[in-house]
Protein backbone atom coordinates (compact mmCIF):
# COMPACT_ATOMS: atom_id res chain seq x y z
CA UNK A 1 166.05 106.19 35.48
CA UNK A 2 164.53 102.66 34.45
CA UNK A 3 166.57 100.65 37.41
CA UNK A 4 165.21 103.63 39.89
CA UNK A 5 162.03 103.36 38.61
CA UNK A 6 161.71 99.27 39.24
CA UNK A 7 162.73 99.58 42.90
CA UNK A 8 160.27 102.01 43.53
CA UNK A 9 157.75 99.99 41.51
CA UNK A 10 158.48 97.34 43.81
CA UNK A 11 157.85 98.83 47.35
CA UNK A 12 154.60 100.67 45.71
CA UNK A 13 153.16 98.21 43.20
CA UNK A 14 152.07 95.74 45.47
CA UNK A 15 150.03 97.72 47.68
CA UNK A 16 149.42 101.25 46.14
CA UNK A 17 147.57 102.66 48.60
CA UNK A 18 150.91 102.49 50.58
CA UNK A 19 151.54 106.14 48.78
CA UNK A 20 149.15 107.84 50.71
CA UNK A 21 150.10 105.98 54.09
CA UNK A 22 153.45 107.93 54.53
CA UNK A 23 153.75 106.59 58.04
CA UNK A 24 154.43 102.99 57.20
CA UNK A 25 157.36 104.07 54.68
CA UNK A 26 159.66 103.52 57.59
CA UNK A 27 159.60 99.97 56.52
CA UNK A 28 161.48 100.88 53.24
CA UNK A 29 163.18 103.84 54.32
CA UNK A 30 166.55 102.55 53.19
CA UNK A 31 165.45 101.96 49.87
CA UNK A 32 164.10 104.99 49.62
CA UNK A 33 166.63 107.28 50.73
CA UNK A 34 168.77 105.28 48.34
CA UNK A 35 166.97 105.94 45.47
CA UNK A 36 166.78 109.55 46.46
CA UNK A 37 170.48 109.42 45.93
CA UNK A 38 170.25 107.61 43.01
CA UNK A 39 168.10 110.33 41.13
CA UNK A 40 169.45 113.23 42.65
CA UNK A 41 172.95 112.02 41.23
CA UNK A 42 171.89 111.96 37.71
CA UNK A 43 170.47 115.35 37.78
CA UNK A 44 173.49 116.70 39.48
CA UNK A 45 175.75 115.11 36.86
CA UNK A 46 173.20 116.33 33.55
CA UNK A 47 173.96 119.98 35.47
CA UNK A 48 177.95 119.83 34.42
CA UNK A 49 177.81 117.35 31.36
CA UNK A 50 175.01 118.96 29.61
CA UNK A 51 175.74 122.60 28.73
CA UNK A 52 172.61 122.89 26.32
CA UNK A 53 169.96 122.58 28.79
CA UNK A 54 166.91 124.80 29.19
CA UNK A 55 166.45 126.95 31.20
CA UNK A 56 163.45 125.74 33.29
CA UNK A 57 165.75 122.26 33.41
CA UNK A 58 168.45 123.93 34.52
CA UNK A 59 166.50 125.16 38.14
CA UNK A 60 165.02 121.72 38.44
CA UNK A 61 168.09 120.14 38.35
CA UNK A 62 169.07 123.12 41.20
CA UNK A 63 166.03 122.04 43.11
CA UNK A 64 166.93 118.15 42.91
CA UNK A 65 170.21 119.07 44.09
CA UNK A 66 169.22 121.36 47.41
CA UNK A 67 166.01 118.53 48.26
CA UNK A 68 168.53 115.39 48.37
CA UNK A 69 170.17 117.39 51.75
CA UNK A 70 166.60 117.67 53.01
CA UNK A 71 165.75 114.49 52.70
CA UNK A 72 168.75 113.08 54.04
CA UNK A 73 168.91 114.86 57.15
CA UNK A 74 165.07 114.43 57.44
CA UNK A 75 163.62 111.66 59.86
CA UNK A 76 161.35 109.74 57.58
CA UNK A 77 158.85 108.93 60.66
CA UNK A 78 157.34 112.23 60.84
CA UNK A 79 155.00 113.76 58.92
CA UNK A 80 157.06 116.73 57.07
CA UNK A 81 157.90 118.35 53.68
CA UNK A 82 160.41 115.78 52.83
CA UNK A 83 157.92 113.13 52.50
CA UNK A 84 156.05 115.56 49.45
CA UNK A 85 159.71 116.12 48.02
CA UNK A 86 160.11 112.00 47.85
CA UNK A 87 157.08 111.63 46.61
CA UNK A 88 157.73 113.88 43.46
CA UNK A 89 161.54 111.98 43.01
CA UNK A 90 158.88 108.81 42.89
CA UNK A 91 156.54 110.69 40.16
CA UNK A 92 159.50 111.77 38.15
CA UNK A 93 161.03 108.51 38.46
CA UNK A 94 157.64 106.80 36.81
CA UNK A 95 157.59 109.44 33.72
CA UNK A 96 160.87 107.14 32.28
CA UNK A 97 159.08 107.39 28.76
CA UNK A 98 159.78 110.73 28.76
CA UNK A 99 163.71 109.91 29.20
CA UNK A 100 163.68 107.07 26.65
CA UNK A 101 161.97 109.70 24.10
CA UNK A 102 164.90 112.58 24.64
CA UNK A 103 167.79 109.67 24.52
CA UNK A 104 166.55 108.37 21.25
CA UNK A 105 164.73 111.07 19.28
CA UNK A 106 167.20 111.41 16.97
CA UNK A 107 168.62 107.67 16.87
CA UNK A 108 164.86 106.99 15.70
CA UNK A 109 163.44 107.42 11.88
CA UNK A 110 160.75 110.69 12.71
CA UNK A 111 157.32 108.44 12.48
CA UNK A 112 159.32 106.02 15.31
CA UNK A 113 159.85 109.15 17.16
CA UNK A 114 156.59 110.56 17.02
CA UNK A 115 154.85 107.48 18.74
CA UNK A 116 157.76 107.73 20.99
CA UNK A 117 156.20 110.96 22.12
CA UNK A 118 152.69 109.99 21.87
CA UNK A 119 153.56 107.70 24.32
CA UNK A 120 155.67 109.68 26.65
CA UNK A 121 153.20 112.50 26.60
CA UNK A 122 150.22 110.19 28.25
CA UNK A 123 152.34 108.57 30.46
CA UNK A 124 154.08 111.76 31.93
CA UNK A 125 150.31 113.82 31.86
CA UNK A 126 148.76 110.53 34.00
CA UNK A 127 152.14 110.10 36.35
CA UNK A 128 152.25 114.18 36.99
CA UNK A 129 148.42 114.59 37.56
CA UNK A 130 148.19 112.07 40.21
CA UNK A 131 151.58 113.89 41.60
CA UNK A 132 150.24 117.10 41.75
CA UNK A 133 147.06 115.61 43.66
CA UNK A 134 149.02 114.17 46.00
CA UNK A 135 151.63 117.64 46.23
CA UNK A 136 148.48 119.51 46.82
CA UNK A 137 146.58 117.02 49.26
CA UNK A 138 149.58 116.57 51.26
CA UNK A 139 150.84 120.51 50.86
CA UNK A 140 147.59 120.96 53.29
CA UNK A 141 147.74 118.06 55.46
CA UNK A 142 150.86 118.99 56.28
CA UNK A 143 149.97 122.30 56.59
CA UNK A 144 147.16 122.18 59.26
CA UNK A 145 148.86 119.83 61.47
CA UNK A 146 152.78 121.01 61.01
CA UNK A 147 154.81 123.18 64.13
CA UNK A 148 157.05 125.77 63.25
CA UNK A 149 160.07 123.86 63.31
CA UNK A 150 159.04 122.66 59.21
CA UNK A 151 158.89 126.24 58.21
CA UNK A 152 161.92 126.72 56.66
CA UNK A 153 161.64 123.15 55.04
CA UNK A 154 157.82 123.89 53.94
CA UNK A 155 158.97 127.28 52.49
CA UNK A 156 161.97 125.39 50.23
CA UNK A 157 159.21 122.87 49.08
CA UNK A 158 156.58 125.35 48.08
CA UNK A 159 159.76 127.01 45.97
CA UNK A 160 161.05 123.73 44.54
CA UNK A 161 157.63 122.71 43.52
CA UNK A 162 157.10 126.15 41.73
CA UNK A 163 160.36 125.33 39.84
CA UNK A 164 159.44 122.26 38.74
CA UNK A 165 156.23 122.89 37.96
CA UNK A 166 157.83 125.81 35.87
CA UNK A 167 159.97 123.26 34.18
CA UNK A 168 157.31 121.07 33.93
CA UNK A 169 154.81 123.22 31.67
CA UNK A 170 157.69 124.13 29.37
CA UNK A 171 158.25 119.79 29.20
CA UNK A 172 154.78 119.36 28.93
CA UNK A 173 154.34 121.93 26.30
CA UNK A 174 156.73 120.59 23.96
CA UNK A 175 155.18 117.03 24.38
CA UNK A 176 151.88 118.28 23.25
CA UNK A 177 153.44 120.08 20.41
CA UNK A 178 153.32 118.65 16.78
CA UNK A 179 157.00 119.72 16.50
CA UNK A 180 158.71 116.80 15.00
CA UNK A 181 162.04 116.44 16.83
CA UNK A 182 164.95 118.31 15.95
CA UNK A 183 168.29 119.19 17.31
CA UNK A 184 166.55 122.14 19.25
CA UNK A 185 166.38 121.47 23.02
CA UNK A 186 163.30 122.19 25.20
């Protein structure tokens, strides 16, 4: 998640603005469809290697799944729901913490842990807030200026957001919580 995180820290960082000017990502639309692969293939693999998983994580891992199609066969130079669903691969991507915390929890000594989850708690709550913004802001650009032809794609987003927003709270939720860690999954 780290490596897929620094490429897309390195087409955003420099300008950051360039996240709200989804025409010009043509420019890096290789790199971006290959780092949709990239995270879409670790979620698909968690799905079969990981039979303890929640299940709110379960569906997101679903919904990673059925958006790396869409964005695939999506042309990146218009204006579509395939744009929102990179976008949220891109916030997801950012909330690494949050990985580093559930790999190591129990590798760590509990007070080592705790900060652990200090810390991935204020970086996923920043990270998902501005991606919600920008799901929501872009949910109704998209939606006043879109022909029928994205309904079917604009009805799949609205459901895979409502998944992983689902997943999210339950994520969230435990992150907040003053459970110390323990070999009970979210």
């Amino acid at each position: 998640m780290l490596y897929i995180s620094i490429n897309f820290l390195t087409i955003f960082l420099p300008e950051p603005t360039l996240m709200y000017q989804t025409n010009r990502w043509v420019e890096w639309e290789d790199a971006l469809m290959n780092g949709s692969i990239l995270y879409a293939v670790t979620d698909i693999v968690g799905l079969f290697l990981n039979q303890k998983m929640a299940l709110s994580t379960v569906f997101h891992h679903i919904c990673t799944a059925g958006a790396l199609p869409l964005i695939l066969m999506s042309d990146i130079r218009e204006e579509g729901p395939s744009k929102g669903l990179l976008v949220y691969g891109i916030s997801t991507c950012l909330t690494f913490p949050v990985h580093i915390f559930f790999a190591n929890r129990f590798l760590v000594d509990n007070n080592t842990a705790h900060k652990m989850k200090v810390l991935a708690r204020i970086v996923y709550g920043f990270i998902m807030s501005i991606n919600w913004f920008w799901q929501i802001s872009y949910f109704i650009y998209i939606s006043l200026m879109q022909d029928s032809i994205y309904l079917i794609q604009t009805g799949l987003y609205i459901l895979m957001l409502s998944l992983w927003a689902y997943d999210e709270y339950y994520l969230y939720s435990y992150l907040c919580s003053y459970t110390e860690p323990s070999r009970t999954y979210y």
